[in-house]
Protein backbone atom coordinates (compact mmCIF):
# COMPACT_ATOMS: atom_id res chain seq x y z
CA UNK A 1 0.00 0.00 0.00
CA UNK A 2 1.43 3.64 -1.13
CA UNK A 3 2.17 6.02 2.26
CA UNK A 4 0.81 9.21 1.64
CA UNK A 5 3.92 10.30 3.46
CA UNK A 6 6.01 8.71 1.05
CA UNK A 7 4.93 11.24 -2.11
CA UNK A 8 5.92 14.48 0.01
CA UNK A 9 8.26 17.19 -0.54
CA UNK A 10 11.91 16.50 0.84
CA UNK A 11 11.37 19.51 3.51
CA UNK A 12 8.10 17.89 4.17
CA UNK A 13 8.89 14.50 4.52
CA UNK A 14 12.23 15.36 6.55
CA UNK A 15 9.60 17.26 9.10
CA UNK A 16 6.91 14.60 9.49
CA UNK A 17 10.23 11.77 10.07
CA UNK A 18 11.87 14.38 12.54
CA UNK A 19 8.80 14.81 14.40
CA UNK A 20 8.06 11.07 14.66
CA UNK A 21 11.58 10.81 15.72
CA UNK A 22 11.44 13.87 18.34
CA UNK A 23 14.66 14.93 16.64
CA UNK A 24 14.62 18.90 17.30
CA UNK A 25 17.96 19.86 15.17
CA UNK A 26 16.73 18.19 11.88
CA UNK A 27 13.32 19.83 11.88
CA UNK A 28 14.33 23.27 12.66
CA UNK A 29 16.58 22.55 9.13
CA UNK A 30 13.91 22.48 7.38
CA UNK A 31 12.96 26.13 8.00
CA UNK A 32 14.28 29.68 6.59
CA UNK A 33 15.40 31.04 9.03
CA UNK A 34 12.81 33.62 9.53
CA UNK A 35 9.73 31.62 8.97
CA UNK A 36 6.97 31.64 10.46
CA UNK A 37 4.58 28.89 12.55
CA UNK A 38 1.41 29.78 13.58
CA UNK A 39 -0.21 26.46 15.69
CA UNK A 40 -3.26 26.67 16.57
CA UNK A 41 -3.14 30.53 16.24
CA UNK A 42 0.00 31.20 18.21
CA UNK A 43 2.42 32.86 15.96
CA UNK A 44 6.59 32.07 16.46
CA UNK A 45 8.70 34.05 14.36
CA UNK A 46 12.32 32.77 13.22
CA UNK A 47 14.33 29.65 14.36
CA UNK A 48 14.62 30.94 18.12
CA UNK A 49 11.28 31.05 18.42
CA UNK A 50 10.12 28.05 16.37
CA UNK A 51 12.80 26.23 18.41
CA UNK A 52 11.21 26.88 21.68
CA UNK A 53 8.04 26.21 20.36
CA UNK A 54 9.08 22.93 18.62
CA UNK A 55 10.82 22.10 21.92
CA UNK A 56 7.95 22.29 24.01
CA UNK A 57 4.66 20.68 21.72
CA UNK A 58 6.97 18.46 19.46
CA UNK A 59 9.77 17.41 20.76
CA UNK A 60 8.53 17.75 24.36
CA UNK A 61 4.96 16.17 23.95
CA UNK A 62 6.64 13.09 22.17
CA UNK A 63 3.98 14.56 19.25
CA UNK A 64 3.86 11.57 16.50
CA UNK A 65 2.04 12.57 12.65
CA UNK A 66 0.75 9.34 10.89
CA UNK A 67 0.22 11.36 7.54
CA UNK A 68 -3.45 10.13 6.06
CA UNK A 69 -3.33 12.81 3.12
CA UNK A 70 -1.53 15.70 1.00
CA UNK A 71 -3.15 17.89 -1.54
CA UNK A 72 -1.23 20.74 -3.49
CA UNK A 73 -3.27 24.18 -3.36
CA UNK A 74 -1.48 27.02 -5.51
CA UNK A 75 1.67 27.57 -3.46
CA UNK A 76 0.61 25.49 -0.52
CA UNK A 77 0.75 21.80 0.69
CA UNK A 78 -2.08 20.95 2.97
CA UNK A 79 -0.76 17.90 5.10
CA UNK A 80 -3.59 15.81 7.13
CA UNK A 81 -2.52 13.79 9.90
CA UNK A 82 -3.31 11.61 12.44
CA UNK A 83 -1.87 13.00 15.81
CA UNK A 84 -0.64 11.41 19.32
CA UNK A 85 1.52 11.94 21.82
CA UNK A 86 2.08 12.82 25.11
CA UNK A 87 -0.21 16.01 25.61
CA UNK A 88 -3.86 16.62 27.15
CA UNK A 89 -6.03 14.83 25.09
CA UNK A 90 -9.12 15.55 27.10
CA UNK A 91 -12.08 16.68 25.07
CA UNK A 92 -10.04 15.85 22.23
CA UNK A 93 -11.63 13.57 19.23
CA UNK A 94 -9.79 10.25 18.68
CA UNK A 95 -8.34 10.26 16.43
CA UNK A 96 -6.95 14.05 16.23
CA UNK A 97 -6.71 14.81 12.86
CA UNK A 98 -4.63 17.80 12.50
CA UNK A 99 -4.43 20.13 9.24
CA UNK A 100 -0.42 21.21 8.28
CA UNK A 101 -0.52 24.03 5.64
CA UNK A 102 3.67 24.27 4.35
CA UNK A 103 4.73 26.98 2.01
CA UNK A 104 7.90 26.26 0.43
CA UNK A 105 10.32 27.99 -1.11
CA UNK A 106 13.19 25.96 -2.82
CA UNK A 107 13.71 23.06 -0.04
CA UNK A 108 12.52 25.38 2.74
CA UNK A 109 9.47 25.78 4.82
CA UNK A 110 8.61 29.89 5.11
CA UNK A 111 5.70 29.36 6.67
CA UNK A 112 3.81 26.66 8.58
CA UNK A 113 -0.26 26.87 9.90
CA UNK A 114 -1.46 23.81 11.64
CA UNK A 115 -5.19 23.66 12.71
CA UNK A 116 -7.88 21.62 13.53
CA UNK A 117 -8.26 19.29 9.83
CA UNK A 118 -10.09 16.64 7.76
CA UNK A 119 -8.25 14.66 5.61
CA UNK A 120 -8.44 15.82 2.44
CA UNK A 121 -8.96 14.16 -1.23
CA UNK A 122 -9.52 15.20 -4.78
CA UNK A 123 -13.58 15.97 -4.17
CA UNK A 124 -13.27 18.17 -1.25
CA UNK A 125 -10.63 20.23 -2.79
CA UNK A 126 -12.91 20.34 -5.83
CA UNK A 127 -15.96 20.72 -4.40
CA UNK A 128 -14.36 24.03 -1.98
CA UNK A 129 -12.59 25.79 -4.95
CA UNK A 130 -14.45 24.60 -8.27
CA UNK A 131 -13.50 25.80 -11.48
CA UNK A 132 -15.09 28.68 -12.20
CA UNK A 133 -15.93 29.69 -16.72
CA UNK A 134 -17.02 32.91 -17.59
CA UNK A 135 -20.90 33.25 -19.11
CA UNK A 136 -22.17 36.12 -20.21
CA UNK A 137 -25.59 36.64 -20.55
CA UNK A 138 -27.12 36.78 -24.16
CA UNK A 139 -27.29 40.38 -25.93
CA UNK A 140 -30.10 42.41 -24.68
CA UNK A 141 -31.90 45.26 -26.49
CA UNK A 142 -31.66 48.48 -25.46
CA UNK A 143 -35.32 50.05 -23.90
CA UNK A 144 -34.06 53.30 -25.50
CA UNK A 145 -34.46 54.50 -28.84
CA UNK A 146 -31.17 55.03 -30.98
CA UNK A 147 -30.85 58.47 -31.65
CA UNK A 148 -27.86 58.27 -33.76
């Protein structure tokens, strides 16, 4: 069976396996080094910050992503995943399916959102953002006389 993770940008991938792995020095590499995260609306500017943050609800929560979808949207890549670890889960749902919006640039992450998610697929994407053709409505006649 094909691993969604297995189909994801290197900077991608190398997150989701350095998260799984709690390893703190290989995910911060995958970062500019003024990106930005924003989890769960909590914004942490540059690799000082993202490294305290990563430090404490990664590495420190023992956080584990089993990836269960990708889709590309324009200059995003919307990563669903399954999420455990070692935090609070009361009142969470089971599983917690977490949404991880990357914007790349060359084999960087700029800028990562994560939020509450659904996995993804082809008809949901569609179905959110469909394509949109023009129509224009068929030629009317004027209700005013022509006074050329």
């Amino acid at each position: 069976m094909h691993s969604p993770a297995a189909s994801l940008p290197p900077p991608v991938a190398a997150y989701v396996a350095a998260t799984n792995e709690g390893n703190i020095e290989t995910l911060l590499a995958q970062f500019v080094d003024d990106a930005l995260v924003n989890d769960q609306l909590n914004e942490h500017w540059g690799l000082g910050a993202i490294r305290e943050w990563a430090g404490r609800d990664v590495i420190g929560e023992r956080l584990t992503m089993q990836v269960r979808g990708a889709v590309s949207h324009y200059n995003h890549l919307i990563v669903t995943a399954a999420v455990d670890g070692a935090f609070d889960k009361r009142g969470l749902p089971e599983p917690l399916i977490l949404a991880f919006y990357f914007a790349l640039e060359g084999e960087k992450i700029t800028q990562l959102f994560i939020l509450p998610g659904q996995v993804p697929n082809e008809r949901t994407v569609r179905d959110k953002h469909p394509v949109q053709t023009a129509t224009f409505p068929p030629a009317v006649s004027s209700p005013f006389p022509n006074n050329s």
